[in-house]
N, C-alpha and C. Protein backbone atom coordinates (compact mmCIF):
# COMPACT_ATOMS: atom_id res chain seq x y z
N UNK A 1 -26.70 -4.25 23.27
CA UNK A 1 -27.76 -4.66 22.40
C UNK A 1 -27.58 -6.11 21.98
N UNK A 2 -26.08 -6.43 21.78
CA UNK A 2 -26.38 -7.54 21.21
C UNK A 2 -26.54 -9.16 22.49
N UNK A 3 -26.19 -8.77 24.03
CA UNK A 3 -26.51 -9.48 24.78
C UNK A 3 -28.61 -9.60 24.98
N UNK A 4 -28.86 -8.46 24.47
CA UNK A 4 -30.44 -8.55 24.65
C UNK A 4 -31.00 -9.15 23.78
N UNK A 5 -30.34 -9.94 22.09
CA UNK A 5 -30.71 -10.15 21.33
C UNK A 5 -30.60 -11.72 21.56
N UNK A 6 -29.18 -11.73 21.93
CA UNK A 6 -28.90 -13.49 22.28
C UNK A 6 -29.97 -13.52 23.51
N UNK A 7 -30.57 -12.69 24.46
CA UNK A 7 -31.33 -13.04 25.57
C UNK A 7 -32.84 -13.67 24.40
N UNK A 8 -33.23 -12.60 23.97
CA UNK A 8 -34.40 -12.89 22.95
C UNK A 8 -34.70 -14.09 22.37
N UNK A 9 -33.42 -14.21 21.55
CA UNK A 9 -33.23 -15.59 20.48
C UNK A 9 -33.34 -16.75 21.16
N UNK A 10 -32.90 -16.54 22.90
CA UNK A 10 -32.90 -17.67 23.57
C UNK A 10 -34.46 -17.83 24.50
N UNK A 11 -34.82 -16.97 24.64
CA UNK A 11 -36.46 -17.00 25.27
C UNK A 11 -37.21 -17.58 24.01
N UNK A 12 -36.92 -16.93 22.35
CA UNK A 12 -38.31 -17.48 21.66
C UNK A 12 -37.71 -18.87 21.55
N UNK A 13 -36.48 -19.46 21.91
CA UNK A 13 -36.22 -20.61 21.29
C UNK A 13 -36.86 -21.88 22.50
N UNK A 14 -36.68 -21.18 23.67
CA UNK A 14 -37.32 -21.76 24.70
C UNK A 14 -39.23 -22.32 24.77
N UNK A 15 -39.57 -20.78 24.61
CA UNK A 15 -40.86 -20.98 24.62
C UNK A 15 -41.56 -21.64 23.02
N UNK A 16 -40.74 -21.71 22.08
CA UNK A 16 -41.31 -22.61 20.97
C UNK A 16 -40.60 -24.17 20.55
N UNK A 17 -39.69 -23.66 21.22
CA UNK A 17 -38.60 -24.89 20.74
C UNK A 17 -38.36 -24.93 19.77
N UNK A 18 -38.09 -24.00 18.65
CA UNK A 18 -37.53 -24.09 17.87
C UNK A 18 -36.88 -22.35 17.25
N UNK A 19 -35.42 -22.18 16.87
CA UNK A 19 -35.19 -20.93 16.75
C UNK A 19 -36.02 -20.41 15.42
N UNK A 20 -36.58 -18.46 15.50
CA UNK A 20 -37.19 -18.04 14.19
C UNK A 20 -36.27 -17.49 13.70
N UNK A 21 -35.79 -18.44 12.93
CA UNK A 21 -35.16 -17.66 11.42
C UNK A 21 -35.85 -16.46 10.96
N UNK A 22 -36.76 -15.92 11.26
CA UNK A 22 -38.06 -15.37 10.74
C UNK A 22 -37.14 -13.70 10.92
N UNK A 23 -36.55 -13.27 11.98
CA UNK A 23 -36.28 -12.30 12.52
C UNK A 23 -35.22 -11.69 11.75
N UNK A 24 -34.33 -11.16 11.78
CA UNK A 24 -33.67 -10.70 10.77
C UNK A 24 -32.16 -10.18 12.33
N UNK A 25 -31.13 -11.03 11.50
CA UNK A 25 -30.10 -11.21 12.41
C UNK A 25 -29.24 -10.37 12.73
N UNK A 26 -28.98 -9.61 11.94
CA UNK A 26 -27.94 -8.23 11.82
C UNK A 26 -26.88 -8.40 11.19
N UNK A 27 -26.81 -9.67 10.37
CA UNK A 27 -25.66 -9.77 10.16
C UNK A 27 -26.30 -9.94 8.16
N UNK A 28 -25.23 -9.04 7.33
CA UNK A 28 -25.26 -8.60 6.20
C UNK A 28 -24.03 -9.05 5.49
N UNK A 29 -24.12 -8.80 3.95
CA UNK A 29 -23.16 -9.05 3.27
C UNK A 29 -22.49 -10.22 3.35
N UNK A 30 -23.28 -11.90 3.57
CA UNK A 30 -22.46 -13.05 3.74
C UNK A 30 -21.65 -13.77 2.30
N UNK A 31 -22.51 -13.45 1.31
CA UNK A 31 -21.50 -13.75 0.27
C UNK A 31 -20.16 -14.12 0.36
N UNK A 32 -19.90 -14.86 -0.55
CA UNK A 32 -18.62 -16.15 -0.53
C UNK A 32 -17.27 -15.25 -1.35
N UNK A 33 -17.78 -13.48 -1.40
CA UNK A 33 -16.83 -13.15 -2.73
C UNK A 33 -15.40 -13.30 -1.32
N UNK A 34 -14.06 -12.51 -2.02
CA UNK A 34 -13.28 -12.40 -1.56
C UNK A 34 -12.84 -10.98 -1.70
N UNK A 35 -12.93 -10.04 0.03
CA UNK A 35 -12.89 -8.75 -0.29
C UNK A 35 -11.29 -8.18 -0.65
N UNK A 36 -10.32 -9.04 -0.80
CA UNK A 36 -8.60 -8.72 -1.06
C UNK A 36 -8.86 -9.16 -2.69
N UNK A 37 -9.51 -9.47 -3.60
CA UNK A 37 -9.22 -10.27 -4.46
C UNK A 37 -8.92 -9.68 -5.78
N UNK A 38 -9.55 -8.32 -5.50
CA UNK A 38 -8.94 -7.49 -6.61
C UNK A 38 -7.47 -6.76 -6.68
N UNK A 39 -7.04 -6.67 -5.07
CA UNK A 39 -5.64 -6.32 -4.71
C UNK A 39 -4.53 -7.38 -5.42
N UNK A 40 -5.36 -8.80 -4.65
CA UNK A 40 -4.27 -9.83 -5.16
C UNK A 40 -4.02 -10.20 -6.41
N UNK A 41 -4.81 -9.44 -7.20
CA UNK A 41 -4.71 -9.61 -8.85
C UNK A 41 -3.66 -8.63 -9.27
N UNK A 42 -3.45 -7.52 -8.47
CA UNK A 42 -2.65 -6.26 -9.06
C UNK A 42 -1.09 -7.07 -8.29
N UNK A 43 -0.93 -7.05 -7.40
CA UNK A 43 -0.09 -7.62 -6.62
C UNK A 43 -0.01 -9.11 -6.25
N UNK A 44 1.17 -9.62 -6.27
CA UNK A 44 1.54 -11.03 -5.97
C UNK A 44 2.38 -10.77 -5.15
N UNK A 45 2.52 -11.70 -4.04
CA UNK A 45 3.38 -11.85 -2.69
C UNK A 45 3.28 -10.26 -2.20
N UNK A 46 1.90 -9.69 -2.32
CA UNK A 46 2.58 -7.94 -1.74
C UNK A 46 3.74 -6.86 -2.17
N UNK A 47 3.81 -7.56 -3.76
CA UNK A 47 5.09 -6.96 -4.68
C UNK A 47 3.84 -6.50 -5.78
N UNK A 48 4.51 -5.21 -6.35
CA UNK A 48 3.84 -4.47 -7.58
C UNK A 48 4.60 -5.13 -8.52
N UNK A 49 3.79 -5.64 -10.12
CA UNK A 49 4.20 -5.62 -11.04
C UNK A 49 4.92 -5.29 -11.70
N UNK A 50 4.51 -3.41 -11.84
CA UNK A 50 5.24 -2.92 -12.97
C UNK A 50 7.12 -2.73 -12.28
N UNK A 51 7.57 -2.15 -12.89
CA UNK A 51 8.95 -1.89 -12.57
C UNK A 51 9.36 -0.74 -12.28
N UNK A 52 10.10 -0.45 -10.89
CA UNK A 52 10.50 0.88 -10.44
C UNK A 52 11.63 1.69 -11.05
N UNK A 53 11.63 2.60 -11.52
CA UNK A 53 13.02 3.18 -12.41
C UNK A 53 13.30 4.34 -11.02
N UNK A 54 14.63 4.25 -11.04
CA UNK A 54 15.38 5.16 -9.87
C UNK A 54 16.68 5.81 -10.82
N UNK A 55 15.98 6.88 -10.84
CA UNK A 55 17.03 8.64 -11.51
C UNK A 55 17.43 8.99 -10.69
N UNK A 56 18.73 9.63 -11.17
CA UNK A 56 19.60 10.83 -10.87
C UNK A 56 19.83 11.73 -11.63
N UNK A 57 19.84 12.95 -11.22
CA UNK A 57 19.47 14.27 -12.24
C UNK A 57 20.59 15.23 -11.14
N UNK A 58 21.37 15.95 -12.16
CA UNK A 58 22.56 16.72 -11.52
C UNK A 58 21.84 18.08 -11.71
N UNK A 59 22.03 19.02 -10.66
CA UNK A 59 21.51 19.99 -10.62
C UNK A 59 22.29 20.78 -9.93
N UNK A 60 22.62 21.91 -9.73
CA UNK A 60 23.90 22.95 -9.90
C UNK A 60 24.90 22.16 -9.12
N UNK A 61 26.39 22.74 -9.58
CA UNK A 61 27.40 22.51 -9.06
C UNK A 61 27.41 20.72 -8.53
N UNK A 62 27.74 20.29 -7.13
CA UNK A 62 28.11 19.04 -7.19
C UNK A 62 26.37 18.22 -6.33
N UNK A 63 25.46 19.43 -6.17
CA UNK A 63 24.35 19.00 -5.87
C UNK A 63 23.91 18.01 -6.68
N UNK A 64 22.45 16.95 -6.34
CA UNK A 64 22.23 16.05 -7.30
C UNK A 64 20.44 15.97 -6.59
N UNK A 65 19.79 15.11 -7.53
CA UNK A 65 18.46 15.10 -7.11
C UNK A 65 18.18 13.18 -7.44
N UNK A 66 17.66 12.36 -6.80
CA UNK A 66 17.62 11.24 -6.73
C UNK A 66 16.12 11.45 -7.17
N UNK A 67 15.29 10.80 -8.30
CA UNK A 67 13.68 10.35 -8.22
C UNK A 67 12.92 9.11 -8.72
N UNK A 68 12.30 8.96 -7.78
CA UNK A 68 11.93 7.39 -7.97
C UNK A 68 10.23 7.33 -8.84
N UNK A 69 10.62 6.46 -9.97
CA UNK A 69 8.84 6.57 -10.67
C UNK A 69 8.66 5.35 -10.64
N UNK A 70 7.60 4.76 -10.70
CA UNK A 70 6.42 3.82 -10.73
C UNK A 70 6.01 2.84 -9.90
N UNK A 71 6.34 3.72 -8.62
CA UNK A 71 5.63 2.86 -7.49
C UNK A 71 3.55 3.11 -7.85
N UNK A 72 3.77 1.54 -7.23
CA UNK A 72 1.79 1.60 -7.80
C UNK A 72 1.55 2.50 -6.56
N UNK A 73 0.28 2.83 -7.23
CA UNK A 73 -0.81 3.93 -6.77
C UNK A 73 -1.72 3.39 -5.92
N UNK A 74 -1.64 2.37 -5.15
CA UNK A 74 -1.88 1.58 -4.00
C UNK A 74 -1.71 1.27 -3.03
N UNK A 75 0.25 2.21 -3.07
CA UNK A 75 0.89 2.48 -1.64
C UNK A 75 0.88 4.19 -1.48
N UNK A 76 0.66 4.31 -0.34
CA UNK A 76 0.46 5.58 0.00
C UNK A 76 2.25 6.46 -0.15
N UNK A 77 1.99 7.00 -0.93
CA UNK A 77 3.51 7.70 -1.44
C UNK A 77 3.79 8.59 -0.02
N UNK A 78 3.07 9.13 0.16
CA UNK A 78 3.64 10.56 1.39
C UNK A 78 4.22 9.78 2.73
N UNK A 79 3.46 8.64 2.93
CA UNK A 79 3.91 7.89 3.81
C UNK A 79 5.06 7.12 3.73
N UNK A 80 5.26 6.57 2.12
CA UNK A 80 7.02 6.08 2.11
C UNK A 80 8.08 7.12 2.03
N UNK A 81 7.30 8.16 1.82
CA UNK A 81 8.78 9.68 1.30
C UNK A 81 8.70 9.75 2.95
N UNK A 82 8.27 9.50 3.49
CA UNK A 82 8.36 10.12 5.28
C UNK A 82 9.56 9.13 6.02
N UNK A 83 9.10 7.81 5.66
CA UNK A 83 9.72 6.78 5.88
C UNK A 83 11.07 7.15 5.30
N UNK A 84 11.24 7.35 4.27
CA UNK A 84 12.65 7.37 3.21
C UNK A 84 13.42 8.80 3.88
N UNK A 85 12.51 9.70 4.20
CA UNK A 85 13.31 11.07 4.31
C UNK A 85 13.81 10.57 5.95
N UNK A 86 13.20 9.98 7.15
CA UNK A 86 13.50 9.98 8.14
C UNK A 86 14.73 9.00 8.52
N UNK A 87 15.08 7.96 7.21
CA UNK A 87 15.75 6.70 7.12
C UNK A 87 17.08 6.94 6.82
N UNK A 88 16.87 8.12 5.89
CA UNK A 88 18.21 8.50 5.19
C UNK A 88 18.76 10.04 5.04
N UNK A 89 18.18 10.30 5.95
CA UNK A 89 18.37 11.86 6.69
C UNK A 89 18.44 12.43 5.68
N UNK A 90 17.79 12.46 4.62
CA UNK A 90 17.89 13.83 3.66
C UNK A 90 15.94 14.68 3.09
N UNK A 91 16.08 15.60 2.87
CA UNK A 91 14.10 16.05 2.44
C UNK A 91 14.42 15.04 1.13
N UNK A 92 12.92 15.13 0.95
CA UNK A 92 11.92 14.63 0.01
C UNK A 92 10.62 15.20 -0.10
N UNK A 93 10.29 14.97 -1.45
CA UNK A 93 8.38 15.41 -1.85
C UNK A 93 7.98 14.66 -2.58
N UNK A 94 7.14 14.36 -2.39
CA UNK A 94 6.18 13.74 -3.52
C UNK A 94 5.32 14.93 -5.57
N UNK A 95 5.96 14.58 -6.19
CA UNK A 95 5.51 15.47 -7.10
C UNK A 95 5.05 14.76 -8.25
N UNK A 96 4.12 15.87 -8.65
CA UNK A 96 2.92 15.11 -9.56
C UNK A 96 3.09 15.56 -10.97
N UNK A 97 4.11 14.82 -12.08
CA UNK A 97 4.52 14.93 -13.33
C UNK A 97 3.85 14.91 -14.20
N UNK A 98 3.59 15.46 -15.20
CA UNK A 98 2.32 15.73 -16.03
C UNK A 98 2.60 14.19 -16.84
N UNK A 99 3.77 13.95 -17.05
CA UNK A 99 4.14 12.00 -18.22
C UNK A 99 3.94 10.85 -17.35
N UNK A 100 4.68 11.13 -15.97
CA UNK A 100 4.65 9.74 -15.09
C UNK A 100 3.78 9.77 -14.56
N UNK A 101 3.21 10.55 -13.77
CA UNK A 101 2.08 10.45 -12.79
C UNK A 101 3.17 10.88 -11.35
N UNK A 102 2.71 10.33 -10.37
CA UNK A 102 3.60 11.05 -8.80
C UNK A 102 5.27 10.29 -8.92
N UNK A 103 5.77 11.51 -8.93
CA UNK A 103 7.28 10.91 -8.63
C UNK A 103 7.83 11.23 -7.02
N UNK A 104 8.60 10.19 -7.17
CA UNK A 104 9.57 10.65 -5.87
C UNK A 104 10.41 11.72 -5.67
N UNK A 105 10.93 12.24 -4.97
CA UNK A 105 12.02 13.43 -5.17
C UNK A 105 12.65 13.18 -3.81
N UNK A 106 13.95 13.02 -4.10
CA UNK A 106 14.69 12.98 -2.73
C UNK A 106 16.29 13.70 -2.92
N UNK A 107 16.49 14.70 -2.21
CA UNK A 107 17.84 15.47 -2.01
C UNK A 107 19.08 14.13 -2.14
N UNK A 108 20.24 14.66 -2.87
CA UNK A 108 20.96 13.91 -2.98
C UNK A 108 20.96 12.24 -3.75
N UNK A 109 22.36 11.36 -3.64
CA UNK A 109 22.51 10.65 -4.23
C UNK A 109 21.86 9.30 -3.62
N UNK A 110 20.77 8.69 -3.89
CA UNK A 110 20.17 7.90 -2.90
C UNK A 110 19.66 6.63 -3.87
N UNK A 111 20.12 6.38 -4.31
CA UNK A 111 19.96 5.24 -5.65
C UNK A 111 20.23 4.62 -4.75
N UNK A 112 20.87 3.74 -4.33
CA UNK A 112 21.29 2.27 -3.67
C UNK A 112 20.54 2.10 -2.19
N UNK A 113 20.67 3.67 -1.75
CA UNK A 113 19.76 3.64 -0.23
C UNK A 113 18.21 3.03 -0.80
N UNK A 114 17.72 3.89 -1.70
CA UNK A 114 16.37 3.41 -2.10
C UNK A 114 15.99 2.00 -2.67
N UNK A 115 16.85 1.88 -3.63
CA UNK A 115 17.11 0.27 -3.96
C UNK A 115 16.84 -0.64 -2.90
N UNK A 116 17.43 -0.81 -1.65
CA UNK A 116 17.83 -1.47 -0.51
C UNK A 116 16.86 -1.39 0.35
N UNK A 117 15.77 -0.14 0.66
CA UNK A 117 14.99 0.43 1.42
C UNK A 117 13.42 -0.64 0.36
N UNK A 118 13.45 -0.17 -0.57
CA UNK A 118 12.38 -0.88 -1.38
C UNK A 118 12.15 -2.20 -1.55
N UNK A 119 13.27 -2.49 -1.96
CA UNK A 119 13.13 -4.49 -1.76
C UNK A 119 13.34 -4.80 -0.27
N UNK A 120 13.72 -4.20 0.34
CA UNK A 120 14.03 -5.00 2.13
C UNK A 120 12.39 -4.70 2.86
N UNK A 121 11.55 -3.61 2.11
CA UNK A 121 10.13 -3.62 3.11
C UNK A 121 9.04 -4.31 1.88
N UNK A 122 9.50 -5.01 1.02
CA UNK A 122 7.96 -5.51 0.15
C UNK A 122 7.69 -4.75 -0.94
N UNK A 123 7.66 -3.81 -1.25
CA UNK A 123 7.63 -3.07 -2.37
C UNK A 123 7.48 -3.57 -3.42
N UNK A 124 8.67 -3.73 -3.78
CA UNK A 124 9.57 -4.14 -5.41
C UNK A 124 10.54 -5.49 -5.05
N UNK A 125 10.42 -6.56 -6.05
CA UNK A 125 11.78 -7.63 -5.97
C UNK A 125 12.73 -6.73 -6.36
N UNK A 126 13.92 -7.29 -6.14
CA UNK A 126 15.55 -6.74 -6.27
C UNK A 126 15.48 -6.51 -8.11
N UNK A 127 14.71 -7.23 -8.94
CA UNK A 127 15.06 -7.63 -10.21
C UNK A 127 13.97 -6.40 -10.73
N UNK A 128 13.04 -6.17 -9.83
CA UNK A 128 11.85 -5.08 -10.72
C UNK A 128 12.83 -3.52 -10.78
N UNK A 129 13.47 -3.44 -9.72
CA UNK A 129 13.82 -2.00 -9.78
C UNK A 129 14.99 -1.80 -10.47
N UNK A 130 14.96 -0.59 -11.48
CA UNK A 130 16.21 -0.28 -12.49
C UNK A 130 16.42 1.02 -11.69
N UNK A 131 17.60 0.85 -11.69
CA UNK A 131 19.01 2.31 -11.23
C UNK A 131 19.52 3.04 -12.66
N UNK A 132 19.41 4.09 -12.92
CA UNK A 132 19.48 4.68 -14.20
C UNK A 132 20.67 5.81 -13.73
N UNK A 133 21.84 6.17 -14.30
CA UNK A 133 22.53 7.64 -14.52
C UNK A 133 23.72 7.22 -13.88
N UNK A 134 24.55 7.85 -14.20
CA UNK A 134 26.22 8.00 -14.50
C UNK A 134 26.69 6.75 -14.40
């Protein structure tokens, strides 16, 4: 379609000599806004604002539970717990806390793996994320 249109545009421009603006081009939405511009207000350099807190919570015997809160709600969580569980060979879930909003949950002691995993892909600077317990 759109080779039959440039054929068109170029026949009426021929036979009048001059192109009709008149026609209506297909092309919409030219406005000067900027469609990232509300992202880049929440985020700078592709880093979240707020600050990531990384728990450890002991749970029977020498078991332990690692959970990560306040990644923004702009990165797809199921997709970094996939990333994180496949990185550092242990499960994970994503769970939805009635105070924080979605936390992380990851088997075992994984504070420093996550630390390291978060600032090395964009996430969080080294300085946003706090390590909390023992």
């Amino acid at each position: 379609w759109y080779q039959r249109r440039v054929r068109e545009a170029v026949v009426s421009t021929q036979s009048t000599g001059t192109l009709n603006m008149a026609e209506p081009s297909g092309i919409t939405n030219l406005d000067r806004r900027d469609p990232f511009a509300d992202v880049m207000e929440e985020q700078e350099d592709g880093v979240q604002k707020e600050d990531i807190h990384i728990r450890i919570q002991q749970r029977n015997g020498r078991k332990t539970l690692t959970t990560i809160q306040g990644i923004s709600q702009s990165y797809d969580l199921k997709r970094i717990i996939k990333a994180v569980k496949k990185e550092f060979h242990c499960n994970g879930t994503v769970v939805d806390h009635p105070e924080y909003g979605e936390v992380l949950q990851l088997q075992g002691d994984q504070r420093k793996n996550v630390k390291d995993f978060l600032s090395a892909i964009g996430i969080a600077r080294v300085e946003q994320i706090k390590v909390h317990g023992f």
